[in-house]
Protein backbone atom coordinates (compact mmCIF):
# COMPACT_ATOMS: atom_id res chain seq x y z
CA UNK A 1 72.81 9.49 59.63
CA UNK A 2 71.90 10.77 55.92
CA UNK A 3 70.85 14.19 58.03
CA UNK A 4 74.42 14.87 59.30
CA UNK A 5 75.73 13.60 55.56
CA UNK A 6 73.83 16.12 54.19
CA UNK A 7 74.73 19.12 56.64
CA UNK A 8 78.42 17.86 55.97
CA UNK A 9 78.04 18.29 51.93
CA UNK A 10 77.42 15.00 51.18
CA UNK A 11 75.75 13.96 48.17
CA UNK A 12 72.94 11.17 50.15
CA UNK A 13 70.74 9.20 48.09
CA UNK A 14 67.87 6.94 48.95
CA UNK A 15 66.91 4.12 47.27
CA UNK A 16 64.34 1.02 48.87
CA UNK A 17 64.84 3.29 52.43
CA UNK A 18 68.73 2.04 52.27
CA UNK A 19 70.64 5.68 52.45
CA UNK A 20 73.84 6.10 50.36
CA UNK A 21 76.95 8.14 49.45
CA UNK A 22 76.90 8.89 46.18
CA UNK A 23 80.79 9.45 45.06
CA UNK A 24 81.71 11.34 41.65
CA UNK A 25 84.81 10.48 40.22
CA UNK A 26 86.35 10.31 36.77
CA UNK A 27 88.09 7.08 34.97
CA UNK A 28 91.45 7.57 33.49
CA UNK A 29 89.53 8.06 29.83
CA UNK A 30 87.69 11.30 31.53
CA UNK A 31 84.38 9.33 31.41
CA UNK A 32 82.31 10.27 34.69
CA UNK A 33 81.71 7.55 37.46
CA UNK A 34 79.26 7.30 40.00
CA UNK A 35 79.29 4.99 42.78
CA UNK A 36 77.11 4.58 45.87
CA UNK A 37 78.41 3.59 49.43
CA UNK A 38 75.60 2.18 51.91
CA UNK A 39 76.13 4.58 54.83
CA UNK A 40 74.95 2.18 57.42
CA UNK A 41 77.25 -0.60 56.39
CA UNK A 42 80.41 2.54 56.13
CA UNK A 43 79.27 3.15 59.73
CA UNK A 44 79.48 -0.24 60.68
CA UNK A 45 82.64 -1.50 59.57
CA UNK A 46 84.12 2.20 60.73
CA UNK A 47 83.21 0.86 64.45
CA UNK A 48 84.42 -2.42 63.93
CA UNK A 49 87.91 -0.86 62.86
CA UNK A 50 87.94 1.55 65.32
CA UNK A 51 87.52 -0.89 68.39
């Protein structure tokens, strides 16, 4: 999963063998934010919702 992340431009992480998004963003002051997603847990609840 963190291969075809990767190919797609993802930024991929991983930390403990647990594989993550890593998501820049900025807060309304400008400061820098960056937050990590578990991709197998995204994948997981993706399937649930899509079934």
């Amino acid at each position: 999963m963190a291969d075809i992340a990767r190919q797609e431009g993802f930024n991929v992480e991983t930390i403990d063998s647990n594989v993550f998004f890593v998501i820049r963003s900025f807060s309304p002051s400008g400061e820098e934010v960056l937050s990590k997603v578990n991709i197998t847990r995204f994948a997981e609840a993706m399937a649930r919702a899509l079934t």
